[in-house]
Structure formats: C-alpha cells, structure tokens
N, C-alpha and C. Protein backbone atom coordinates (compact mmCIF):
# COMPACT_ATOMS: atom_id res chain seq x y z
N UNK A 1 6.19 -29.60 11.89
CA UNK A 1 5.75 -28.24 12.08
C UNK A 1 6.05 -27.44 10.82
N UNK A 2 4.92 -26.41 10.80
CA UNK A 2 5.18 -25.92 9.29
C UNK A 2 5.76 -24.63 9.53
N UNK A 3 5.74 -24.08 8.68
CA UNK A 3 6.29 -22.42 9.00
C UNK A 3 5.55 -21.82 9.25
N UNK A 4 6.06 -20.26 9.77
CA UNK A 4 5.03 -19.41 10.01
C UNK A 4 5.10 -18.32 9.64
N UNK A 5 4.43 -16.85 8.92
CA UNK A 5 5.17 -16.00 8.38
C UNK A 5 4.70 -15.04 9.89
N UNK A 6 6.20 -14.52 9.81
CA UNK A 6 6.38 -13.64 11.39
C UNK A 6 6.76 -12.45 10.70
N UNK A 7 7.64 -12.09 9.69
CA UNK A 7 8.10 -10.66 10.06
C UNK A 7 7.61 -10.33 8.12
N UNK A 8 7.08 -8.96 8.07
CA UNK A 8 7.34 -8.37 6.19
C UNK A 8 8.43 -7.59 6.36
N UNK A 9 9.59 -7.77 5.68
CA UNK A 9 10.53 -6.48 5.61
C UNK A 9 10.25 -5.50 4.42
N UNK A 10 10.66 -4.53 4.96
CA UNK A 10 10.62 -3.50 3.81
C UNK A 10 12.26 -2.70 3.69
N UNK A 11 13.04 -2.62 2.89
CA UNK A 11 13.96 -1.76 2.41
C UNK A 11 14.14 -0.48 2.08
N UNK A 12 14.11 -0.10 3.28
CA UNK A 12 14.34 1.92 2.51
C UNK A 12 15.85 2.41 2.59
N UNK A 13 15.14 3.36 1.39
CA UNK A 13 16.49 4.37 1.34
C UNK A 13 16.79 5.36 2.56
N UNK A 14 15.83 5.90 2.95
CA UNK A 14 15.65 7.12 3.96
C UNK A 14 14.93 6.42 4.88
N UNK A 15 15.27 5.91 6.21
CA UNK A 15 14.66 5.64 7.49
C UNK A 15 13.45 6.95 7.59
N UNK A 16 13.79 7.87 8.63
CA UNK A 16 12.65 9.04 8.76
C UNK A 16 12.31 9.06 7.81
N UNK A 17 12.12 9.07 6.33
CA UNK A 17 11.29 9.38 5.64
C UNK A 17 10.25 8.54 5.51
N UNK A 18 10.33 7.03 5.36
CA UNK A 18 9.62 6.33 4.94
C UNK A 18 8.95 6.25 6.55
N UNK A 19 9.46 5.70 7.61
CA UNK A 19 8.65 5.87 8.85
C UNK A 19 7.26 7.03 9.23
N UNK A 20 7.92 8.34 8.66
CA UNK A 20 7.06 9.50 8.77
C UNK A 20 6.16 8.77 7.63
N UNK A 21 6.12 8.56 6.96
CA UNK A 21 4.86 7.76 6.13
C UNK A 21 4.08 7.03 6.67
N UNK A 22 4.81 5.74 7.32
CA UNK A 22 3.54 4.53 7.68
C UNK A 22 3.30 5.21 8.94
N UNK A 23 3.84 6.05 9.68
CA UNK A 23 3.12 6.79 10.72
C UNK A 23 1.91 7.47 10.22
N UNK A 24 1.90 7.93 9.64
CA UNK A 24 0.99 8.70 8.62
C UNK A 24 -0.21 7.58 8.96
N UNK A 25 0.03 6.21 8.25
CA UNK A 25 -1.23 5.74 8.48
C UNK A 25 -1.39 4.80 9.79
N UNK A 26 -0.78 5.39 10.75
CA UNK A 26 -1.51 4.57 11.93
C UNK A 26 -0.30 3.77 12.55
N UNK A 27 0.80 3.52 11.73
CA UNK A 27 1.72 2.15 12.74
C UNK A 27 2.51 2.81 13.39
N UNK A 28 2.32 2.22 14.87
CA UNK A 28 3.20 2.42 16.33
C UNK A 28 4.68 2.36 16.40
N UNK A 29 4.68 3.01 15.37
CA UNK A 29 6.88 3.37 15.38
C UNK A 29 7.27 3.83 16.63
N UNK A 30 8.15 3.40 16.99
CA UNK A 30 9.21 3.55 17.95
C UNK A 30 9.59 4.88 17.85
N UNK A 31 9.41 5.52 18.89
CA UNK A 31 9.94 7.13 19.09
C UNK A 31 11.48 7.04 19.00
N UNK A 32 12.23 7.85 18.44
CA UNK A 32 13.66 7.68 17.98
C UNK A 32 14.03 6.55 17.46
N UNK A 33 13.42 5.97 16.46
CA UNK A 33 13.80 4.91 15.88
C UNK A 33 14.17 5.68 14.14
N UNK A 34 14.00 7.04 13.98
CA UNK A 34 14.53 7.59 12.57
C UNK A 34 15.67 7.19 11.97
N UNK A 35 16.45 7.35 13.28
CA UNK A 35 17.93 6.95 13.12
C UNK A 35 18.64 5.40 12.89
N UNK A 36 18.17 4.74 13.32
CA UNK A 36 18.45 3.25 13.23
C UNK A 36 18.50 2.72 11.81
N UNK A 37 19.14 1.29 11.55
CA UNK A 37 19.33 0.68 10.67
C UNK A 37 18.21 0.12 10.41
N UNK A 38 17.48 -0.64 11.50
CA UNK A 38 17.15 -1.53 11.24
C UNK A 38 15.44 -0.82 12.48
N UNK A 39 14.18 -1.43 12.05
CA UNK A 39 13.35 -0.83 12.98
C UNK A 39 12.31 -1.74 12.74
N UNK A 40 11.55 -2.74 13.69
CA UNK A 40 10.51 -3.35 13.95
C UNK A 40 9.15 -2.72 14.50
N UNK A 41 8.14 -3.15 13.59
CA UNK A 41 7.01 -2.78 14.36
C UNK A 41 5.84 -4.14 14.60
N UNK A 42 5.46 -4.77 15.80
CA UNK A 42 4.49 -5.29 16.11
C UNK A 42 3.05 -4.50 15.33
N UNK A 43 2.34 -6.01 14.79
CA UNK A 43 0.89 -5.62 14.56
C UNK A 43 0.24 -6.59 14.77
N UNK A 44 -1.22 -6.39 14.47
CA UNK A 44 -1.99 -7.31 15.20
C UNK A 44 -1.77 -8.84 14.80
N UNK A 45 -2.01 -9.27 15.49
CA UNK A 45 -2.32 -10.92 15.61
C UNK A 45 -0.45 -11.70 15.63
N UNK A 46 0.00 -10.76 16.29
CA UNK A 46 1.87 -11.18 16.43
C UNK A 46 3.21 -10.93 15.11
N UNK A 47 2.55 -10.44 14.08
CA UNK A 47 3.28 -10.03 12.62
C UNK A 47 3.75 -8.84 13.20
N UNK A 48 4.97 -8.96 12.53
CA UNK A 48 5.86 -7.67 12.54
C UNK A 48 6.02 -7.20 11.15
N UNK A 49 6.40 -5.83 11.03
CA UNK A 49 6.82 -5.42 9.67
C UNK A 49 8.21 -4.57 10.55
N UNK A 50 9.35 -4.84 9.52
CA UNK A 50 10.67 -4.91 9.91
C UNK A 50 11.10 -3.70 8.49
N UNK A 51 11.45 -2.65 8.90
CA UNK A 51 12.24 -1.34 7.98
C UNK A 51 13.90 -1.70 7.85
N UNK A 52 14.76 -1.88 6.82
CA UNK A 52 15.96 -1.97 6.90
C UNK A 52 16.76 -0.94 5.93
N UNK A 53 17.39 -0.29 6.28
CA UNK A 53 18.15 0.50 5.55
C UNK A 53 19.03 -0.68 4.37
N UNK A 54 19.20 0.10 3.04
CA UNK A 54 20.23 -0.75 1.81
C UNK A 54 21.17 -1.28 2.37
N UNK A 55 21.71 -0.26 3.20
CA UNK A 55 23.55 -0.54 4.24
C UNK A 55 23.10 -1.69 5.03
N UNK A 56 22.10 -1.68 5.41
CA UNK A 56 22.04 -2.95 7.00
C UNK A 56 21.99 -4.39 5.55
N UNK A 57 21.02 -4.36 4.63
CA UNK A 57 21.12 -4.99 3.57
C UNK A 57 22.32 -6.23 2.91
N UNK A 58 22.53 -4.66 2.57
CA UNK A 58 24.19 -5.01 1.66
C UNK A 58 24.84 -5.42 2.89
N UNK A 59 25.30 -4.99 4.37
CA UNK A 59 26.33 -5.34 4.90
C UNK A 59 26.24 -7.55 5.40
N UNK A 60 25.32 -7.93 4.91
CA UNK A 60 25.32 -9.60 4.99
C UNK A 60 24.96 -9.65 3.55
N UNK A 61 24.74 -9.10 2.93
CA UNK A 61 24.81 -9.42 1.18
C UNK A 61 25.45 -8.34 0.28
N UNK A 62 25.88 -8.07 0.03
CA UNK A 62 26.66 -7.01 -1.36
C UNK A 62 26.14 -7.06 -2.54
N UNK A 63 25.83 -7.81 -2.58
CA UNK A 63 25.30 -7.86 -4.01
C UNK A 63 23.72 -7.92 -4.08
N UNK A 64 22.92 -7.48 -3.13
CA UNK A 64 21.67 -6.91 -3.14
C UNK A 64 21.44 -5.86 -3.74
N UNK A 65 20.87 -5.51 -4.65
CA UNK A 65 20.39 -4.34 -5.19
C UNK A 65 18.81 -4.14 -5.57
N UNK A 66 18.09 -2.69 -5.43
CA UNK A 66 16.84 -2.58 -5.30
C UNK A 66 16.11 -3.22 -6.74
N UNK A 67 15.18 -3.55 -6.43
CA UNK A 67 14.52 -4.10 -8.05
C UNK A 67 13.91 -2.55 -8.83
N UNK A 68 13.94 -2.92 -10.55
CA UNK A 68 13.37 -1.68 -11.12
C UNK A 68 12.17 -2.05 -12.04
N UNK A 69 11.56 -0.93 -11.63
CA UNK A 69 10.02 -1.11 -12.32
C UNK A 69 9.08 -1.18 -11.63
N UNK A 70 8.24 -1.32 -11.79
CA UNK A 70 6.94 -1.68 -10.86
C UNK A 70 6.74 -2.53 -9.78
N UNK A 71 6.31 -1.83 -8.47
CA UNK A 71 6.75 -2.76 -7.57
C UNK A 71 5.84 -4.65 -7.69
N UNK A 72 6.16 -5.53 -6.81
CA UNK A 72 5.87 -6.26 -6.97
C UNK A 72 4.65 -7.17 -6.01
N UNK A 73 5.04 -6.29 -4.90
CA UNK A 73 4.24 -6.06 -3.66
C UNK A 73 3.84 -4.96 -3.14
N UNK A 74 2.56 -5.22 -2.33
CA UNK A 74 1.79 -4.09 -1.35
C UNK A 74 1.52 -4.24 -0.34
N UNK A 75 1.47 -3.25 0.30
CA UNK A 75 0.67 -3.52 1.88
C UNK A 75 -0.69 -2.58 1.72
N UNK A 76 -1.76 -3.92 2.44
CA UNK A 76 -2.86 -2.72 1.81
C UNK A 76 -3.26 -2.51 3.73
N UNK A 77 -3.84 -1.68 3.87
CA UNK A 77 -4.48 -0.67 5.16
C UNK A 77 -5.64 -0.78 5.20
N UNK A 78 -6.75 -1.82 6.13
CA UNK A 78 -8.05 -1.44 5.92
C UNK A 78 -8.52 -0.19 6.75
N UNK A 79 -9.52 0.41 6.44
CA UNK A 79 -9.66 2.11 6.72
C UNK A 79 -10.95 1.72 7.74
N UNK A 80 -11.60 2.67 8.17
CA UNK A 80 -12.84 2.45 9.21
C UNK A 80 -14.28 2.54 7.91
N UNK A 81 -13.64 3.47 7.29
CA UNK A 81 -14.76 4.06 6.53
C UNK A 81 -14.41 3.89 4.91
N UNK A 82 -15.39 3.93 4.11
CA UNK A 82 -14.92 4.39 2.68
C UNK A 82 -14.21 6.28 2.76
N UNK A 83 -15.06 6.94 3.33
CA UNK A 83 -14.55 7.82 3.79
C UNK A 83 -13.38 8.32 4.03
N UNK A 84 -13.11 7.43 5.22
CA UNK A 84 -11.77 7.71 5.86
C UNK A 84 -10.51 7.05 4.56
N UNK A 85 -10.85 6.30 3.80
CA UNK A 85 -10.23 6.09 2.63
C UNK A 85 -9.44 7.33 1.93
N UNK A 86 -10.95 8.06 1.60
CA UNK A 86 -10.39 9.06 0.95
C UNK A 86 -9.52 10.50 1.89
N UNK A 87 -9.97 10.40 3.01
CA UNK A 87 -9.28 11.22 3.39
C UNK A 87 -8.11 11.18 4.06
N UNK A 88 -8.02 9.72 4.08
CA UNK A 88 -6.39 9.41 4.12
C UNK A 88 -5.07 9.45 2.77
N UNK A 89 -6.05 9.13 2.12
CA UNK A 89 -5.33 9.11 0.55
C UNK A 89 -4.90 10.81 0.51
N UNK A 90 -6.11 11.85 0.80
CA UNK A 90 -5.56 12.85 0.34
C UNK A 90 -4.37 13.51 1.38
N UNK A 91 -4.20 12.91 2.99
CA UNK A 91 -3.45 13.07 3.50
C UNK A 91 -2.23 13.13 3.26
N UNK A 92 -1.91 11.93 2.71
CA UNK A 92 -0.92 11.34 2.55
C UNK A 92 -0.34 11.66 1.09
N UNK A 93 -1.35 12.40 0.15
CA UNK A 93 -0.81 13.03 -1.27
C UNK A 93 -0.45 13.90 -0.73
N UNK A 94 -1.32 14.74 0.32
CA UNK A 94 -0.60 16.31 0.29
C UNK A 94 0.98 16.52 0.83
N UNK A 95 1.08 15.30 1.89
CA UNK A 95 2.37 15.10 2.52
C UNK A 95 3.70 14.47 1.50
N UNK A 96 3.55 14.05 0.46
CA UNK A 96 4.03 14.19 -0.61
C UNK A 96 4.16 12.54 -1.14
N UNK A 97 3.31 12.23 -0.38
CA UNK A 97 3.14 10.63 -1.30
C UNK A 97 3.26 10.45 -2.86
N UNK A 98 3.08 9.77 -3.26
CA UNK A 98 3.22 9.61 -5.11
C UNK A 98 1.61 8.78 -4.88
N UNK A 99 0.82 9.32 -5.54
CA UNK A 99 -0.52 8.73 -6.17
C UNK A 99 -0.08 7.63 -7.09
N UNK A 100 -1.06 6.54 -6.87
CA UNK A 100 -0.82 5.40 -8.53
C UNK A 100 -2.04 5.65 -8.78
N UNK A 101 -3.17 5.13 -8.32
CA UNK A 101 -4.68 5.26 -8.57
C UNK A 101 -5.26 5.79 -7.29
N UNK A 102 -5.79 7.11 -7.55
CA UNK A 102 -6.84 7.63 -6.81
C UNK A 102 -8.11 6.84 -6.41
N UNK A 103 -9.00 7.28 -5.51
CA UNK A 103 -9.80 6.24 -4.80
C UNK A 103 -11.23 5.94 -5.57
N UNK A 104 -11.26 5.46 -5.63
CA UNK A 104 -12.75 4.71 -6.70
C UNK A 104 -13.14 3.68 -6.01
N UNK A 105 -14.53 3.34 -6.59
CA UNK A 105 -15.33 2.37 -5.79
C UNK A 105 -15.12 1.01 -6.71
N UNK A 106 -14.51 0.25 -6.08
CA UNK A 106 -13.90 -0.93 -7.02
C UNK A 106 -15.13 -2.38 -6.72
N UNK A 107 -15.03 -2.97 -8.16
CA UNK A 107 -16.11 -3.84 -8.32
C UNK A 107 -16.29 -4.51 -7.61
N UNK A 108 -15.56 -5.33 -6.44
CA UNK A 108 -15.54 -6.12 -5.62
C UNK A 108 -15.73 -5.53 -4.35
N UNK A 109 -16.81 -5.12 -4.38
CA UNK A 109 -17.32 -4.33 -3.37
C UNK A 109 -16.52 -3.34 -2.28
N UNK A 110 -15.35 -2.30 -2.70
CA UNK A 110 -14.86 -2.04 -1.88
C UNK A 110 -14.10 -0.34 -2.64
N UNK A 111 -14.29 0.60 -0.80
CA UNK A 111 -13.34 1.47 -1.64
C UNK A 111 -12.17 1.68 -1.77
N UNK A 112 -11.36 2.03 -3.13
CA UNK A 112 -10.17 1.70 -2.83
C UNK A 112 -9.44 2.49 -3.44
N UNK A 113 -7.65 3.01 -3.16
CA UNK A 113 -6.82 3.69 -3.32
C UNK A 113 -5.38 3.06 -3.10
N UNK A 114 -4.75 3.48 -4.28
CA UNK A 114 -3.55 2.85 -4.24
C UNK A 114 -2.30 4.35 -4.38
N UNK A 115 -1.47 4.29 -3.53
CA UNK A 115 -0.20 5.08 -3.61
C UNK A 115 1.16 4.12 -3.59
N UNK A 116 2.35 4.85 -3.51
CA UNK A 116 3.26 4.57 -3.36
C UNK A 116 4.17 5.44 -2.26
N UNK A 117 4.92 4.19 -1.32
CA UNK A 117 5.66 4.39 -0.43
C UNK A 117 6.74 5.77 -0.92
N UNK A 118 7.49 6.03 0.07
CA UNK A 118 8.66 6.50 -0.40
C UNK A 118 10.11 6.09 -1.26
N UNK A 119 9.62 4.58 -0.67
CA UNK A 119 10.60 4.29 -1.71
C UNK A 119 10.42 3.05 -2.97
N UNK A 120 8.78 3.33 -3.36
CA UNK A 120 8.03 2.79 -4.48
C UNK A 120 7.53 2.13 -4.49
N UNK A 121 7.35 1.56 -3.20
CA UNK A 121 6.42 0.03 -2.60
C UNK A 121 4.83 0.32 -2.85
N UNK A 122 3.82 -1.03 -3.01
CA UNK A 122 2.80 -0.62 -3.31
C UNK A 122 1.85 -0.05 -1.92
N UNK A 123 0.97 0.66 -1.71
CA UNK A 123 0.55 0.79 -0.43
C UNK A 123 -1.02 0.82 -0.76
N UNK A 124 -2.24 0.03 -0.63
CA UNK A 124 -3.48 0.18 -0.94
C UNK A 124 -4.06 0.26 0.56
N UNK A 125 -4.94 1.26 0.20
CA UNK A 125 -6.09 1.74 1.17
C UNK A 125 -7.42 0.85 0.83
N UNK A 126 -8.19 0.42 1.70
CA UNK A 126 -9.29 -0.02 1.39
C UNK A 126 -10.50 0.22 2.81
N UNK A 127 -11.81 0.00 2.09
CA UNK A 127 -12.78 -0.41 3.07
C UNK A 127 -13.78 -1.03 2.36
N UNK A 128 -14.90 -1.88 2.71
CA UNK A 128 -15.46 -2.70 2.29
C UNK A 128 -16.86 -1.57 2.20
N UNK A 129 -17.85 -1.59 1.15
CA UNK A 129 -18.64 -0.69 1.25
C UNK A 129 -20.10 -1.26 1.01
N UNK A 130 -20.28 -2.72 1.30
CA UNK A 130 -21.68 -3.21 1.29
C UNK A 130 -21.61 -4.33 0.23
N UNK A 131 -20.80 -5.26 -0.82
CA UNK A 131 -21.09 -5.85 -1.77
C UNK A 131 -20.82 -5.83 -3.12
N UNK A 132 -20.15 -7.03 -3.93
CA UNK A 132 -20.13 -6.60 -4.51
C UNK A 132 -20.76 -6.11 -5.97
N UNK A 133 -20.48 -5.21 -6.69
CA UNK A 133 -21.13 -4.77 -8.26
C UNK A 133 -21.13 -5.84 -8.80
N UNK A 134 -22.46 -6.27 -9.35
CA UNK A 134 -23.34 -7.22 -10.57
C UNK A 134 -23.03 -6.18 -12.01
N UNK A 135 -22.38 -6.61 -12.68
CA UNK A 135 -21.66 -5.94 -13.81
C UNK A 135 -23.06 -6.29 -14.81
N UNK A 136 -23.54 -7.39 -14.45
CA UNK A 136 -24.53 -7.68 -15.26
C UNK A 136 -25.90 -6.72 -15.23
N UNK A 137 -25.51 -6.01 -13.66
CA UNK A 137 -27.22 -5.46 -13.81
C UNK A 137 -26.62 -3.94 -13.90
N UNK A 138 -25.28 -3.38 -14.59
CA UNK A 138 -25.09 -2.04 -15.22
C UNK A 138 -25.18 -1.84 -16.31
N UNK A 139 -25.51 -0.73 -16.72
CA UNK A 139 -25.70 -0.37 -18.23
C UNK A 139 -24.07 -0.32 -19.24
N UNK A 140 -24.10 -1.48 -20.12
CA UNK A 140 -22.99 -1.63 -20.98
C UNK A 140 -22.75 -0.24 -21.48
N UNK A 141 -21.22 0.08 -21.71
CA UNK A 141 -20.69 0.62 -22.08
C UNK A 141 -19.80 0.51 -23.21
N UNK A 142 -19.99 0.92 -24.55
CA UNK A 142 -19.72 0.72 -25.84
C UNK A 142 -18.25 0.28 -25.73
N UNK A 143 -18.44 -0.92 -26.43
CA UNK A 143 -17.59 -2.45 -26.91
C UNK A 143 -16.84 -3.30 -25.24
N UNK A 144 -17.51 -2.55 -24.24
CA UNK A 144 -17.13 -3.28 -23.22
C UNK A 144 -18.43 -3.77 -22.58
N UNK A 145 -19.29 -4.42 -22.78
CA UNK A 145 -20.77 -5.05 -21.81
C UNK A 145 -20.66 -5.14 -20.55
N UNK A 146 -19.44 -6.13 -20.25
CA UNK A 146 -19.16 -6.09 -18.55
C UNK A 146 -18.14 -4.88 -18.02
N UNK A 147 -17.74 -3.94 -18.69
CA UNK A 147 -16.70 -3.37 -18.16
C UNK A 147 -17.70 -2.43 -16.69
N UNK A 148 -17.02 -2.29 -15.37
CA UNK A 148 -17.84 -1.41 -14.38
C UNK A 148 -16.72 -0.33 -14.02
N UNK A 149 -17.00 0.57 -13.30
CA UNK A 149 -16.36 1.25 -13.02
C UNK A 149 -14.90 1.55 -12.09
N UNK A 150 -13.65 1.62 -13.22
CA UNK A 150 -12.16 1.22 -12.84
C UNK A 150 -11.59 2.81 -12.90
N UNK A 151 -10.70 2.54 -12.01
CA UNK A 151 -9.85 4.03 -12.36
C UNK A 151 -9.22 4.22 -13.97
N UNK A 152 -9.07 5.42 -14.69
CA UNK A 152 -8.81 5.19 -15.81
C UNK A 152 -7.63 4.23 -16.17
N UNK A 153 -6.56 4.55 -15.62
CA UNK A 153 -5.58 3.24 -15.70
C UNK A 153 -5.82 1.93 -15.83
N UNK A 154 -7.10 1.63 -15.71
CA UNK A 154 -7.24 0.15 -15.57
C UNK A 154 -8.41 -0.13 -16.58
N UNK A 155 -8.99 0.91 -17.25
CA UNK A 155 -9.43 0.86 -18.12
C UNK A 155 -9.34 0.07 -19.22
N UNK A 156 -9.61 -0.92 -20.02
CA UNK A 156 -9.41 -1.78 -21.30
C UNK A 156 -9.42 -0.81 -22.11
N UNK A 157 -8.40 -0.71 -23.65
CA UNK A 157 -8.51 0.15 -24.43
C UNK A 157 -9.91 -0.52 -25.27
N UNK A 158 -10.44 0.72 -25.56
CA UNK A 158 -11.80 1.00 -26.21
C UNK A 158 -11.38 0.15 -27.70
C-alpha cells in the first residue's frame, strides 16, 4: 500500500488572523476555532488543510523555525468565474491581504491572481477562461516574438 496525502499544514503566527482570511475565500472554519492551537478543515474529496500555531510547532520540535524569502508553496482556489477572480482578489486586498501579482489573463488559458496569506504563503486564484493563447498567432513584441501577455513582474527584461 502506498501513501496517501491526507492533511496540508499551514503554520501561522496569528490563528484569527490567518483563519479570517481563508474564510474570506470560502473554507468551512470551525466557529470558535480563533483560539486554538491547532485547527482542521475538511475539503473536498477527504483532504484536510490543518492551521498550527509556531508554539503547537516548536512544542514537539524547538528547533523549527519559519523559512525566509519567498514562499515555496501555494494553495491555489479555483473561482466560478474569471470574474469572480477578480472580485475576490480585490476583496481580499481591501481586507488587507498583500498583493504579489494582480489578476491577468495568463497564457495557459486561465484567469489568474496571486496574493499572499497572512503569514506569506502563496495563495493563487484561478478560473479557466476557454483555452489556451497561441503565442504564435499574437503580434511580436520587440526582441520578445513569443512573449504574451504576463503581469509586469514576470516580464523578461527587454
């Protein structure tokens, strides 16, 4: 028998804070679960995503400490709509999310938006919007031929 992946943990600093977030987009948190160490949520198809405070952490390891720099993982959210993409993205800026890339229509047929958690995790929004861009049948753009349309960040320098 092979394995199975059952639970994603995530590590926060601030329980309610980061919860009031993925509530934000839709997951069935446990009413009074702000307070807890430790907080599970069921999602579809039997996966859990599991919230742990540093303390619940450190108290079976000590010598855990958060990684620095860019996170390394994401959870991405598929949306109903391209739409609802964006108007979740701006939800969730106004509520004081951290933007990485605002929502653009990404080459692989889809719309998409990337923020960051509360406590720096990657979080992408998406919806699928019909197919994807033939780079070949857009009009080149000086010293890039295939380059299509990326958020500036992802831009190749000219």
């Amino acid at each position: 028998m092979g394995a199975t992946l059952a639970v994603v943990g995530v590590v926060v600093e601030d329980m309610a804070r980061s919860l009031a977030f993925y509530r934000r987009l839709g997951l069935d948190v446990p009413a009074g679960a702000d307070t807890e160490p430790h907080v599970e949520v069921a999602l579809p198809g039997g996966l859990k995503l599991a919230f742990d405070t540093r303390e619940t952490i450190n108290s079976f390891d000590p010598s855990w400490v958060p990684s620095g720099g860019s996170p390394r993982t994401s959870l991405a959210f598929a949306c109903d709509s391209p739409d609802e993409v964006d108007k979740l993205y701006g939800e969730l800026v106004a509520a004081g999310a951290e933007s990485h890339l605002e929502p653009w229509d990404a080459f692989w047929g889809m719309r998409y938006a990337v923020l960051h958690d509360p406590d720096g995790n990657g979080v992408d929004l998406f919806c699928p919007t019909g197919g994807l861009i033939d780079a070949h049948q857009r009009p080149p753009q000086a010293g890039h031929p295939r380059r299509t349309e990326l958020p500036e960040a992802l831009m190749p320098e000219a």
